[in-house]
C-alpha atoms as a PDB file:
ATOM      1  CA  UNK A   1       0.000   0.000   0.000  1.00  0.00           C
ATOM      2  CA  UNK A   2       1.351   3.604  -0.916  1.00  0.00           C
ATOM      3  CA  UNK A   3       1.724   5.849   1.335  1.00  0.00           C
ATOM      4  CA  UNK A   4      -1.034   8.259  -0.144  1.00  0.00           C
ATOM      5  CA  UNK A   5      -3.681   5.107  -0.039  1.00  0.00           C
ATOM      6  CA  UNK A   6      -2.686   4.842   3.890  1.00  0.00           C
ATOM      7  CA  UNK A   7      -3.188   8.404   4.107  1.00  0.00           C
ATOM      8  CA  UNK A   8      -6.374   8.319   2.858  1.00  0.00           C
ATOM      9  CA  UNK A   9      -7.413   4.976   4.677  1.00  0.00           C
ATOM     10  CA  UNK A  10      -6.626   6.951   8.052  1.00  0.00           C
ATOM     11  CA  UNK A  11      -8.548   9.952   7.273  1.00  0.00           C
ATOM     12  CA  UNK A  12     -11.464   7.932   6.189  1.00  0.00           C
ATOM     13  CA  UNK A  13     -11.240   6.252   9.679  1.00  0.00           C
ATOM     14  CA  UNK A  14     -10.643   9.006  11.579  1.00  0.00           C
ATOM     15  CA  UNK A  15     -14.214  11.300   9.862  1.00  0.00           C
ATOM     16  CA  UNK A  16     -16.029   7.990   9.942  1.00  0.00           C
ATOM     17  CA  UNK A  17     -15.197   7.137  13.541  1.00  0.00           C
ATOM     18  CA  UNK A  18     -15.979  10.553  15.268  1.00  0.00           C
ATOM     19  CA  UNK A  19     -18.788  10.907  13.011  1.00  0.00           C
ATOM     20  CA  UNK A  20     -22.059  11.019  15.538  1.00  0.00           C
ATOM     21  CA  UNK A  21     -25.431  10.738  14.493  1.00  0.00           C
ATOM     22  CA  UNK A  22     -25.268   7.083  14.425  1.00  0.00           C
ATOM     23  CA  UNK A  23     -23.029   4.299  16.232  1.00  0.00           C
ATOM     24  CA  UNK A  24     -20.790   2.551  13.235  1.00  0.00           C
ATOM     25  CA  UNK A  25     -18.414  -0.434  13.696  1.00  0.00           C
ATOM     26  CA  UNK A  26     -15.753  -0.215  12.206  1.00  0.00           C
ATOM     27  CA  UNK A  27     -12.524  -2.410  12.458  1.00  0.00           C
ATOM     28  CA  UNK A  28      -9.570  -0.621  10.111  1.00  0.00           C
ATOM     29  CA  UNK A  29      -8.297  -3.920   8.896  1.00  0.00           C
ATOM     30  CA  UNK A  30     -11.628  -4.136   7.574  1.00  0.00           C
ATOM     31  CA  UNK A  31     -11.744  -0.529   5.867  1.00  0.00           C
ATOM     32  CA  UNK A  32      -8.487  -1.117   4.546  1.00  0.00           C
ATOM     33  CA  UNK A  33      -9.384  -4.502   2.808  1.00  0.00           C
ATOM     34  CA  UNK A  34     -12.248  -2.723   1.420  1.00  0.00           C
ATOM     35  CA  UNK A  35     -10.114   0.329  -0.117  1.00  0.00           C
ATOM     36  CA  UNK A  36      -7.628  -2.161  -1.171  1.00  0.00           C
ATOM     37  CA  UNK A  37     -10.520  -3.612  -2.782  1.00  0.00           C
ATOM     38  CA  UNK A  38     -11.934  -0.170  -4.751  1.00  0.00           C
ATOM     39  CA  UNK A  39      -8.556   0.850  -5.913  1.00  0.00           C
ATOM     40  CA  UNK A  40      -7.982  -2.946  -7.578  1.00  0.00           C
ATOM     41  CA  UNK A  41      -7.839  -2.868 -11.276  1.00  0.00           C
ATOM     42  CA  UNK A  42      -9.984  -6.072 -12.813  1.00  0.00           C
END
C-alpha cells in the first residue's frame, strides 16, 4: 500500500469514527481490505 492510499485509509477512519449521528463499527483492517478492494484494477 502507498503511502497516499494509507493516508487516505486513516482519514477515512478518523471522519467515519468521530462521526455522531449514528453508532458505526468499524474495524480498520476491515476498511483497509475494502479500499484495497476499490482501488484494484480487474
Amino acid at each position: 500500500m502507498t503511502p497516499k492510499s494509507k493516508y487516505l485509509v486513516n482519514l477515512i477512519f478518523k471522519k467515519l469514527k468521530t462521526y455522531k449521528n449514528k453508532k458505526i463499527f468499524l474495524e480498520k483492517e476491515s476498511l483497509n481490505k475494502f479500499i484495497l478492494c476499490l482501488f484494484k484494477e480487474n
